[in-house]
C-alpha atoms as a PDB file:
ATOM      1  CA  UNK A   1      -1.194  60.003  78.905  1.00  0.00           C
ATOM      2  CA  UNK A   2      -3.964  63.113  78.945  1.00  0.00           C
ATOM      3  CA  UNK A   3      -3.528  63.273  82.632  1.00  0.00           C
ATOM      4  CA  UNK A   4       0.021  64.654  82.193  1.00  0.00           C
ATOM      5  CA  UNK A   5       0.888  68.387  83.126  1.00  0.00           C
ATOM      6  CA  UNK A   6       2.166  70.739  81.007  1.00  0.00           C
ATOM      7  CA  UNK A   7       5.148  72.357  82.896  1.00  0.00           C
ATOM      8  CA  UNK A   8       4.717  75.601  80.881  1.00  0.00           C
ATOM      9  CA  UNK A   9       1.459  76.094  80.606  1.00  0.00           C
ATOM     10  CA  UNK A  10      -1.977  75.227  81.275  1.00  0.00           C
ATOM     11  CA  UNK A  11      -3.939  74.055  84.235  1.00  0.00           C
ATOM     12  CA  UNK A  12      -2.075  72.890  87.211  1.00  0.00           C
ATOM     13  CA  UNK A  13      -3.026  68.895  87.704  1.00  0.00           C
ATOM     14  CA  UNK A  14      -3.900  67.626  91.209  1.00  0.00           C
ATOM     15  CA  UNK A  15      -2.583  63.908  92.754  1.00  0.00           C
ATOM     16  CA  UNK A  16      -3.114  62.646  96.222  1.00  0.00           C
ATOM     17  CA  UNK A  17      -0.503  60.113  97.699  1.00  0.00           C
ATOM     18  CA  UNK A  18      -0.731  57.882 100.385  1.00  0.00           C
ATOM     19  CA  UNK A  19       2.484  56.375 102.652  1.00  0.00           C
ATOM     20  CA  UNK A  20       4.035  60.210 101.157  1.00  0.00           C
ATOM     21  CA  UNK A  21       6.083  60.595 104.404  1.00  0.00           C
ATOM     22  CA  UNK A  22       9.103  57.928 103.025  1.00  0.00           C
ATOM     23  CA  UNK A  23      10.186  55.635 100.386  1.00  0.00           C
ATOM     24  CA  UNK A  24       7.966  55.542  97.391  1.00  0.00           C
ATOM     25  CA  UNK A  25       5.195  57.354  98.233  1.00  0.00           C
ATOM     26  CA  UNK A  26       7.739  60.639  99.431  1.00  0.00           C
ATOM     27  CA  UNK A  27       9.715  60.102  95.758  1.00  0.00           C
ATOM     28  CA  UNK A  28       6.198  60.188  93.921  1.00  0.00           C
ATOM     29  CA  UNK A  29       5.366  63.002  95.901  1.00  0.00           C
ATOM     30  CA  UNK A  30       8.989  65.117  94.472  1.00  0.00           C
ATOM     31  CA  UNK A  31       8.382  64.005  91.219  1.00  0.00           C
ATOM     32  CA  UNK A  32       4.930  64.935  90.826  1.00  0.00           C
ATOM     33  CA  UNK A  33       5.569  68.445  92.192  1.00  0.00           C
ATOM     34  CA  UNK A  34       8.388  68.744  89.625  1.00  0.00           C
ATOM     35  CA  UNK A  35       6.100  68.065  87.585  1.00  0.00           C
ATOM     36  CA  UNK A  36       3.661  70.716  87.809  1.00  0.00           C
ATOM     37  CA  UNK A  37       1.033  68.611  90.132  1.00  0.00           C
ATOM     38  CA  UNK A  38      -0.140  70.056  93.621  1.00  0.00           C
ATOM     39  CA  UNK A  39      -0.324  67.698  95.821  1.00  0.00           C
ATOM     40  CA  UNK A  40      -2.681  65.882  98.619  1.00  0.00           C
ATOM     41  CA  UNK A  41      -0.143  64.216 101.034  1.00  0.00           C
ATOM     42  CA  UNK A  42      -1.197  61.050 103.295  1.00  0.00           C
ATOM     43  CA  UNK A  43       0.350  59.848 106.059  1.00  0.00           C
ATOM     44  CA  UNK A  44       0.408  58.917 109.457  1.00  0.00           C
ATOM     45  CA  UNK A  45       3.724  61.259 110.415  1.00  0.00           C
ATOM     46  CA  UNK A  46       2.521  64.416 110.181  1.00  0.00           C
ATOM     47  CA  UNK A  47       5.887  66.532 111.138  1.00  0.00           C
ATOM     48  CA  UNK A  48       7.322  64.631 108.343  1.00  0.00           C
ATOM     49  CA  UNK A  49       4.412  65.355 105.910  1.00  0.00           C
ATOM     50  CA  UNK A  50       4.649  69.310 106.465  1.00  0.00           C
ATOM     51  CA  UNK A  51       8.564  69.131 106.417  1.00  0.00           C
ATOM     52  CA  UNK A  52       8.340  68.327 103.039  1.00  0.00           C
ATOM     53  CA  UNK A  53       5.531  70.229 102.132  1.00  0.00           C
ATOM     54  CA  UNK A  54       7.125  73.260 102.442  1.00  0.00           C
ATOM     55  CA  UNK A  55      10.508  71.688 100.475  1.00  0.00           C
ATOM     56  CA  UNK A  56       8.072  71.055  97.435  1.00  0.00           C
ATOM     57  CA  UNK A  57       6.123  74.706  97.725  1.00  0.00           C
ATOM     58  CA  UNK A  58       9.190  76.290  98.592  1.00  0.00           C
ATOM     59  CA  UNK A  59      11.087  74.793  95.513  1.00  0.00           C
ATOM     60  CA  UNK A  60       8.344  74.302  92.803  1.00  0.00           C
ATOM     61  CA  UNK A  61       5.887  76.147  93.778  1.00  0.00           C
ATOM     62  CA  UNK A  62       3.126  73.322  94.323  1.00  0.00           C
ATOM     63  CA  UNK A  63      -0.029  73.864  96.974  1.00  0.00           C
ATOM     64  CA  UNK A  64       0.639  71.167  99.327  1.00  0.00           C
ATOM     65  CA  UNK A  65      -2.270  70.176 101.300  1.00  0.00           C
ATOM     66  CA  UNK A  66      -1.439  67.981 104.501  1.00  0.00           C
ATOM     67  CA  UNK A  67      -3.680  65.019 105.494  1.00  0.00           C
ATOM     68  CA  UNK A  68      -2.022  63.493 108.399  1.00  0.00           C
ATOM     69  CA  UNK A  69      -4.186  60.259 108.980  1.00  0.00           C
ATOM     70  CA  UNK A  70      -4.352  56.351 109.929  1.00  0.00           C
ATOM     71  CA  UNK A  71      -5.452  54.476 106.535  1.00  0.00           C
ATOM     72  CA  UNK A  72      -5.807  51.030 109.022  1.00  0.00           C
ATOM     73  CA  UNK A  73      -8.708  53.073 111.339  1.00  0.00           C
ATOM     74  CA  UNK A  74     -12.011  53.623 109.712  1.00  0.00           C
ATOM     75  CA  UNK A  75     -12.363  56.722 110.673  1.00  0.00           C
ATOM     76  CA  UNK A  76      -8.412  58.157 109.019  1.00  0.00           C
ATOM     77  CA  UNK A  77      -9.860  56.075 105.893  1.00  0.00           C
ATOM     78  CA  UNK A  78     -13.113  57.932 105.800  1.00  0.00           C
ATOM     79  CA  UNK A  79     -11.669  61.288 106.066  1.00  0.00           C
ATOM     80  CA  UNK A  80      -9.644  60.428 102.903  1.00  0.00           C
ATOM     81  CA  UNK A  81     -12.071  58.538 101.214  1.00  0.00           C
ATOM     82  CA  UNK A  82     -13.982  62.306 101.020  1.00  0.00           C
ATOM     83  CA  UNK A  83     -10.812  63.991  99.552  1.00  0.00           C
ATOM     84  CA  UNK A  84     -10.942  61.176  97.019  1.00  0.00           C
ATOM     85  CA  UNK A  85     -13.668  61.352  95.788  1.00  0.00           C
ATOM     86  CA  UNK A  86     -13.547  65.179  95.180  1.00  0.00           C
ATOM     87  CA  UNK A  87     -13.837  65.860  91.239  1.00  0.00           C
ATOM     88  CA  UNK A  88     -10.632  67.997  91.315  1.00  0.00           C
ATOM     89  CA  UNK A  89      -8.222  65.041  91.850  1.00  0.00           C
ATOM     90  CA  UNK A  90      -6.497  63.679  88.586  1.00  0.00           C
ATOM     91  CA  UNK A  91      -4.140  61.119  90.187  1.00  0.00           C
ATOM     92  CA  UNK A  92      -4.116  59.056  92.850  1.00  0.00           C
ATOM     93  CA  UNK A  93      -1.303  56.991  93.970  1.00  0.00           C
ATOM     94  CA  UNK A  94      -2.202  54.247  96.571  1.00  0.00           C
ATOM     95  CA  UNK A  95       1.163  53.766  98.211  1.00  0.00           C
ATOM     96  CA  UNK A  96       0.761  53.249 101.605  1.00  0.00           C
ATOM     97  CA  UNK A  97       1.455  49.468 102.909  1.00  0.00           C
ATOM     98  CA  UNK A  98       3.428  47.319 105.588  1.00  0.00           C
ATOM     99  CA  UNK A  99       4.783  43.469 105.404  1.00  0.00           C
ATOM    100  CA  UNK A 100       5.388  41.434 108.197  1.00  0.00           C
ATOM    101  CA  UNK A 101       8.106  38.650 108.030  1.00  0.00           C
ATOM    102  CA  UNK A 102       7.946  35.147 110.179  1.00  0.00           C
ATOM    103  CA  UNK A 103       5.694  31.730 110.239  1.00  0.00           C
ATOM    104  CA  UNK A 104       2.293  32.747 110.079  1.00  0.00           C
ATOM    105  CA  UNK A 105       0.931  31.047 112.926  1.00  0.00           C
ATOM    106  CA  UNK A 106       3.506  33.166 115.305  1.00  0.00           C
ATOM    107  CA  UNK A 107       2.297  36.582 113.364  1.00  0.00           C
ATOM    108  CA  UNK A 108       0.540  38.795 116.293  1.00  0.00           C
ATOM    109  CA  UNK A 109      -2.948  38.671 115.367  1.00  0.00           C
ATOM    110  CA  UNK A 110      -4.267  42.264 115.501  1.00  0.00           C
ATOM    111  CA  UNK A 111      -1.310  43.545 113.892  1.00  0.00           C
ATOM    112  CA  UNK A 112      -2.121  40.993 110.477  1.00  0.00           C
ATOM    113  CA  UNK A 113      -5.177  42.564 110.456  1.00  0.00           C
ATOM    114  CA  UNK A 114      -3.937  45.433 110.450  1.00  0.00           C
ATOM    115  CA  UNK A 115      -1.967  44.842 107.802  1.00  0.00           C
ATOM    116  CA  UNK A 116      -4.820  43.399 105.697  1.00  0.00           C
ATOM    117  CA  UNK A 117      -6.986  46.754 106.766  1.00  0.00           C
ATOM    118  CA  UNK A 118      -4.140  49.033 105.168  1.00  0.00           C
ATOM    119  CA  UNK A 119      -3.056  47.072 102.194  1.00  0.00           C
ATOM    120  CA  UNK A 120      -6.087  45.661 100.683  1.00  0.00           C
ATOM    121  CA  UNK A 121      -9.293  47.492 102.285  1.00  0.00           C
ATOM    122  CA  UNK A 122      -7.725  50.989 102.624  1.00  0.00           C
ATOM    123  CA  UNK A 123      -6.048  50.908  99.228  1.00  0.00           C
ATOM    124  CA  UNK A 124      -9.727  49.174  97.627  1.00  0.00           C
ATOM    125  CA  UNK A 125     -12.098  52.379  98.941  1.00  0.00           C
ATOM    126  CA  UNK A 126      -9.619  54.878  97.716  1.00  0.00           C
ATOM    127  CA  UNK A 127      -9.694  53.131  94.567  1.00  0.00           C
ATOM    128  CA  UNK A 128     -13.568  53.238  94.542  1.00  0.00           C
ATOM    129  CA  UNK A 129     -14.084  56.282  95.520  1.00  0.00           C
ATOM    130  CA  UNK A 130     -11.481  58.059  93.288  1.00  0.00           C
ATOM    131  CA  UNK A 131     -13.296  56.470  89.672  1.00  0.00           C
ATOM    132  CA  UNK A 132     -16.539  57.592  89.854  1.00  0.00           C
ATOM    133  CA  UNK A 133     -15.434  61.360  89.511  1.00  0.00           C
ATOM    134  CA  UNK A 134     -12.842  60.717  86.941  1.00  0.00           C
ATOM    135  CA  UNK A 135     -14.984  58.339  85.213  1.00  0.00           C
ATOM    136  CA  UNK A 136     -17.404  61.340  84.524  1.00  0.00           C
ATOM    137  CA  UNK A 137     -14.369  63.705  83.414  1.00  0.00           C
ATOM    138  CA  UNK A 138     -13.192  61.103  81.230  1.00  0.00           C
ATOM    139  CA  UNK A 139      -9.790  61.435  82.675  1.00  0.00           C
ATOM    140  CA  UNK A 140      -7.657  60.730  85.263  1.00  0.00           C
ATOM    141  CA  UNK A 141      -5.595  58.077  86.437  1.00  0.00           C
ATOM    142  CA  UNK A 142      -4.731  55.412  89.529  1.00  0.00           C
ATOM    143  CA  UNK A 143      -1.433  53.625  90.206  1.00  0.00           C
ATOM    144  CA  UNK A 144      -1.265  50.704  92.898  1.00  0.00           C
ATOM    145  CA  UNK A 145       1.627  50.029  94.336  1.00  0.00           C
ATOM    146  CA  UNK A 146       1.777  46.385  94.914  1.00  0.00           C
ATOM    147  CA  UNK A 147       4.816  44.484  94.777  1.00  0.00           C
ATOM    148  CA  UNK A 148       6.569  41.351  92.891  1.00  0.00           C
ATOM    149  CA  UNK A 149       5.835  39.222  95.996  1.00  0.00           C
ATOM    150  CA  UNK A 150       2.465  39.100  94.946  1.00  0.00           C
ATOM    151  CA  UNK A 151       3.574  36.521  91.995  1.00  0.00           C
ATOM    152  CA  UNK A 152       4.179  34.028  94.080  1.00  0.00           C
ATOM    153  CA  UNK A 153       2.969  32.071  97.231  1.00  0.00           C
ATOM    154  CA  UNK A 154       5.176  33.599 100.011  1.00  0.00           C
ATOM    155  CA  UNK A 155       6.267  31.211 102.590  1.00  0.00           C
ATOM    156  CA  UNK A 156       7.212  33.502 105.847  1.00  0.00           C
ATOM    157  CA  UNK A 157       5.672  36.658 104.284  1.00  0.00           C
ATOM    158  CA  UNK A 158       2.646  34.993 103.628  1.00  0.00           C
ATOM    159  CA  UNK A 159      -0.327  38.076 104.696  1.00  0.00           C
ATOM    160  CA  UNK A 160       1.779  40.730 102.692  1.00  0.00           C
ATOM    161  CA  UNK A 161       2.136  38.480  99.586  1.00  0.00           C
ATOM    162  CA  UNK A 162      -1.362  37.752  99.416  1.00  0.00           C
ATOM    163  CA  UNK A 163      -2.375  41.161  99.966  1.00  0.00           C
ATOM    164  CA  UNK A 164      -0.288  42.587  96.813  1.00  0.00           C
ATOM    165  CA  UNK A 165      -1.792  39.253  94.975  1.00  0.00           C
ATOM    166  CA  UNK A 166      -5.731  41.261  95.778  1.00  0.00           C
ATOM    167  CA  UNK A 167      -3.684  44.638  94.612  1.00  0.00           C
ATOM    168  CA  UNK A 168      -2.460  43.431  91.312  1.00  0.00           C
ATOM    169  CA  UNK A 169      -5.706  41.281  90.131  1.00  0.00           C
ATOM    170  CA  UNK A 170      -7.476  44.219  91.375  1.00  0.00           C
ATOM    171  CA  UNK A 171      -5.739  47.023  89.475  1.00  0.00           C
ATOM    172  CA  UNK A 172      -5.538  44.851  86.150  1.00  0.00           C
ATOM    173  CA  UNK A 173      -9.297  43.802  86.497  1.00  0.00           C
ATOM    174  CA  UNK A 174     -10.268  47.212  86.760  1.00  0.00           C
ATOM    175  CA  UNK A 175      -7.583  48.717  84.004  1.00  0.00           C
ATOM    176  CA  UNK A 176      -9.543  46.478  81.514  1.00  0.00           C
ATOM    177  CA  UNK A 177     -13.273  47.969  82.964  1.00  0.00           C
ATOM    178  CA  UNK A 178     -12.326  51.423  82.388  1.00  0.00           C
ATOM    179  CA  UNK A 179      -9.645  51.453  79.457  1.00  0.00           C
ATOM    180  CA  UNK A 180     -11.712  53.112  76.982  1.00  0.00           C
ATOM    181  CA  UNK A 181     -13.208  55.863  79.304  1.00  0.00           C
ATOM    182  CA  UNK A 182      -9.796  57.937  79.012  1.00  0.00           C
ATOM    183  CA  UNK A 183      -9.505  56.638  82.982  1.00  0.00           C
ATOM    184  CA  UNK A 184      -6.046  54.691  83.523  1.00  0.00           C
ATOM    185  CA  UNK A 185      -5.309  52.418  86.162  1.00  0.00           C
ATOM    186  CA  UNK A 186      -1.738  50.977  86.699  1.00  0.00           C
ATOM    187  CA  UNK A 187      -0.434  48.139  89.052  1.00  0.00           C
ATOM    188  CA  UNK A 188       3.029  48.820  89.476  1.00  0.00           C
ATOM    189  CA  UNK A 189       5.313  45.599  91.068  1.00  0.00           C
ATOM    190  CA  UNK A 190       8.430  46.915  92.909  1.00  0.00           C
ATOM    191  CA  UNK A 191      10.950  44.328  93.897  1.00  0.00           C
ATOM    192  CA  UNK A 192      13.650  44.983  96.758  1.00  0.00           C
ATOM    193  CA  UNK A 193      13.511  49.242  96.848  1.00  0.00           C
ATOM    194  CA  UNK A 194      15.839  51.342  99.233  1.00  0.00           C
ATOM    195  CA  UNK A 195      12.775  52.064 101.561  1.00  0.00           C
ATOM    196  CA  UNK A 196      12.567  51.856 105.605  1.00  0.00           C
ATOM    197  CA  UNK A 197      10.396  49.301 104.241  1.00  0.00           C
ATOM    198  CA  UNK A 198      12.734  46.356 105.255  1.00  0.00           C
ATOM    199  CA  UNK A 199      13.366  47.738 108.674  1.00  0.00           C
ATOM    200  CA  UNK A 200       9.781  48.212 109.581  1.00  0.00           C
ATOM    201  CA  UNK A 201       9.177  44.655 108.513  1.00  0.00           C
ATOM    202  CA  UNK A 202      11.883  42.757 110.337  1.00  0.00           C
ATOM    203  CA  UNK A 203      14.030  42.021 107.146  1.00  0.00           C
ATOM    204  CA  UNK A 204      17.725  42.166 107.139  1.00  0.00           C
ATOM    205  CA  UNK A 205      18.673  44.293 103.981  1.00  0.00           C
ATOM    206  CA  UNK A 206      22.188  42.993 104.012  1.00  0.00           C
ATOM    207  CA  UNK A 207      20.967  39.261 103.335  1.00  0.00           C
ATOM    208  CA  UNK A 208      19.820  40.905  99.794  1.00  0.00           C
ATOM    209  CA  UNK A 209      22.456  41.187  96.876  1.00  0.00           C
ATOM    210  CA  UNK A 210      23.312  44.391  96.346  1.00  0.00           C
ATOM    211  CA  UNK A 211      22.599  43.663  92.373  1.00  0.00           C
ATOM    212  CA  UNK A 212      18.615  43.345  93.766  1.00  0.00           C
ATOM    213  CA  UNK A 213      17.979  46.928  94.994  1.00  0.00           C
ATOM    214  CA  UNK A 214      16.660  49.741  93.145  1.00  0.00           C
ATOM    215  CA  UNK A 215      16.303  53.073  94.568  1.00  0.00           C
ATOM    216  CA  UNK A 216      12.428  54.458  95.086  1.00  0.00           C
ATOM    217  CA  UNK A 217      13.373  57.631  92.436  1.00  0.00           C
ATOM    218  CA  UNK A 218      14.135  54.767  89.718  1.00  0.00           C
ATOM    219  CA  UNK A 219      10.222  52.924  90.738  1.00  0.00           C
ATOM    220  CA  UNK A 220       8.590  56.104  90.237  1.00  0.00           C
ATOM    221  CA  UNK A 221      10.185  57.086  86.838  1.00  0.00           C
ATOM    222  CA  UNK A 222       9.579  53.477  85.525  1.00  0.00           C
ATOM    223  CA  UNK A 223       5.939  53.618  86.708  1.00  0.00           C
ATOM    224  CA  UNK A 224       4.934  57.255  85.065  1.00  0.00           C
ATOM    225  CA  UNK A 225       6.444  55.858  82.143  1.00  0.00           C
ATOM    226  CA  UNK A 226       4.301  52.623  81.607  1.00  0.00           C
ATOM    227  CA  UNK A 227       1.422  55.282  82.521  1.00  0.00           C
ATOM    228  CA  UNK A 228       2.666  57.231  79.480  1.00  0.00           C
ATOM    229  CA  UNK A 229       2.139  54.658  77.350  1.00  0.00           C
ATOM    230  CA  UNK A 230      -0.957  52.732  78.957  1.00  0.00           C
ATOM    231  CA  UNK A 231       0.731  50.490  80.660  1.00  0.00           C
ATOM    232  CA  UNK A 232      -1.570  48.329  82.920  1.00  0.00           C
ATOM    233  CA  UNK A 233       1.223  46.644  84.682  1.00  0.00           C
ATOM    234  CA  UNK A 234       4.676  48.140  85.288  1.00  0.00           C
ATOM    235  CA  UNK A 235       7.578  46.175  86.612  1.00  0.00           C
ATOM    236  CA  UNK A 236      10.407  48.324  87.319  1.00  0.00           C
ATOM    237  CA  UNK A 237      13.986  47.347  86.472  1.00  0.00           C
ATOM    238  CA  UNK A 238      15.663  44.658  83.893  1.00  0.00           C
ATOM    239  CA  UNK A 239      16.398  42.157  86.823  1.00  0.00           C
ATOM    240  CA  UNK A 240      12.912  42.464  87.655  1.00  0.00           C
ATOM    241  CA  UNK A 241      11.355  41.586  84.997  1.00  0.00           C
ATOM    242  CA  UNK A 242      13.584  38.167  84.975  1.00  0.00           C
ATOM    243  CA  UNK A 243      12.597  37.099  88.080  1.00  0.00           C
ATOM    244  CA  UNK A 244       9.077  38.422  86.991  1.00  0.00           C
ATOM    245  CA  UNK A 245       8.936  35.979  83.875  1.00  0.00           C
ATOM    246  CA  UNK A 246      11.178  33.037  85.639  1.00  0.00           C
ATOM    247  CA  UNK A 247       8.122  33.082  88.278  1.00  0.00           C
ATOM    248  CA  UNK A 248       5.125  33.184  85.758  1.00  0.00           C
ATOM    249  CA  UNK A 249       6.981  29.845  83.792  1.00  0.00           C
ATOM    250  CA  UNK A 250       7.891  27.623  86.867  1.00  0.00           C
ATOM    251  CA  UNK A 251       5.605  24.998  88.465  1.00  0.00           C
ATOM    252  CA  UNK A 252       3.704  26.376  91.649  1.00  0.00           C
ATOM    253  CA  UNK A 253       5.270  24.432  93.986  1.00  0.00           C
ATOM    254  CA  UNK A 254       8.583  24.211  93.214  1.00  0.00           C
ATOM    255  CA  UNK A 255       8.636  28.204  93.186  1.00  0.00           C
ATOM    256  CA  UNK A 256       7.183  28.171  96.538  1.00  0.00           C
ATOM    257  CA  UNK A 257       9.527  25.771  97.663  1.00  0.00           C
ATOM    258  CA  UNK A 258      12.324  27.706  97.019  1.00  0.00           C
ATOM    259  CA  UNK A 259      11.306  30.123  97.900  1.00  0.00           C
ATOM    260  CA  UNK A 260      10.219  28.848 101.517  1.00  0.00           C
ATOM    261  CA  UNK A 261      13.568  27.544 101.850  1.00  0.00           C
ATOM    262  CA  UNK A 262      15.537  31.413 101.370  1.00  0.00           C
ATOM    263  CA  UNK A 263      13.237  33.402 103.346  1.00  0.00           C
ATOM    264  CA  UNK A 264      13.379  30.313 105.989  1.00  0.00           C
ATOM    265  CA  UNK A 265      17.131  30.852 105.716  1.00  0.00           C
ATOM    266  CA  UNK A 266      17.246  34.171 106.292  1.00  0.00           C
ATOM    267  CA  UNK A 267      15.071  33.956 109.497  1.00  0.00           C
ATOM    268  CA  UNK A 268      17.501  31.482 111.127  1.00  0.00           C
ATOM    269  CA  UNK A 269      20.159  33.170 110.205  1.00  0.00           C
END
């Protein structure tokens, strides 16, 4: 990948990450600045966001720049949107998300909208406004964190699953548009992580084989290497990549029927 640093040498590399406060976006966040990139840092919590910008300054040395904002509000998007789009950015990582977990029809309204605003529209502009600029470099890259719900219709998580279904078509549709311009974008498809995740959507962790989870450091490391090597789709972890195939293969409904039937499970229970 040309976008990758040189941790001896050369000129320092710049990424921007949204949802950087926890979870996935916080582990791409220590990786990158171990790896020689300074960072742009997105996210609503803002103590959190300059706690660990002084960790990653303090310990590697990256210029940490702090933009504490709400992706879901036009006005938090805009203000990113700018950063973007400046020509100095190199990667952007598109990270930020929520799920919500019950019957659709009892979802609160405003807050499905919400969740449509920061998964699909927020994570779409950034996209659009990031390629232009690296477009005309001839470099740079996106990853867009989407998730393996998004391969299959989601009884009881229906809004998230179809919003990682626009994430994934989106990212691969747009990998193939650009993949000769030296521009790479990724769609990488997490299953069960070790995130707060879980807890901000309502899900009980413990109802989820141990065997299942993967910790965020393991995503990111899985997901820089498919960039590495072009990769415009990266599903992290063996077990993954079962379930992965084992979804592409069986017939619609009968996937969604089972599927219904555990997640309905695990709400009664």
């Amino acid at each position: 990948m040309s976008q990758e640093p040189t941790p001896g040498g050369g000129p320092r590399r710049r990424a921007l990450v949204t949802g950087a406060s926890a979870g996935i976006g916080e582990a791409f966040a220590r990786r990158l600045a171990r790896d020689a990139y300074d960072l742009v840092l997105v996210a609503r919590r803002k103590e959190r966001l300059e706690a660990l910008s002084r960790e990653l300054a303090e310990r590697h040395g990256a210029r940490v720049q702090v933009q504490a904002a709400d992706l879901a509000t036009p006005e938090g998007l805009a203000e990113v949107v700018a950063t973007a789009s400046t020509p100095a950015l190199d990667l952007l990582v598109n990270n930020a998300g929520f799920g919500t977990v019950g019957p659709l029809a009892a979802q609160d309204a405003q807050r499905e909208a919400r969740e449509i605003r920061l998964n699909v529209l927020a994570l779409h502009q950034l996209t659009l406004a990031a390629l232009p600029e690296m477009l005309a470099r001839g470099h740079g890259a996106i990853i867009n964190v989407s998730s393996l719900a998004g391969e299959i219709a989601s009884p009881y998580s229906a809004t998230y699953a179809a919003t990682k279904a626009f994430v994934t078509r989106l990212s691969e549709a747009v990998y193939e548009e650009v993949k000769d311009s030296g521009v790479l974008v990724q769609a990488l498809l997490p299953g069960f992580t070790r995130t707060e995740f879980q807890q901000q959507a309502g899900v009980d962790a413990a109802s989820v084989p141990a065997m299942a989870w993967m910790q965020p450091e393991a995503v990111v490391e899985a997901s820089l290497r498919a960039l590495q090597r072009g990769e415009a789709l990266c599903i992290p972890g063996a077990g993954n990549k079962v379930l992965a195939m084992l979804q592409a293969v069986a017939p619609r409904g009968v996937g969604r029927r089972l599927l219904g039937a555990m997640q309905r499970r695990r709400i009664v229970d």
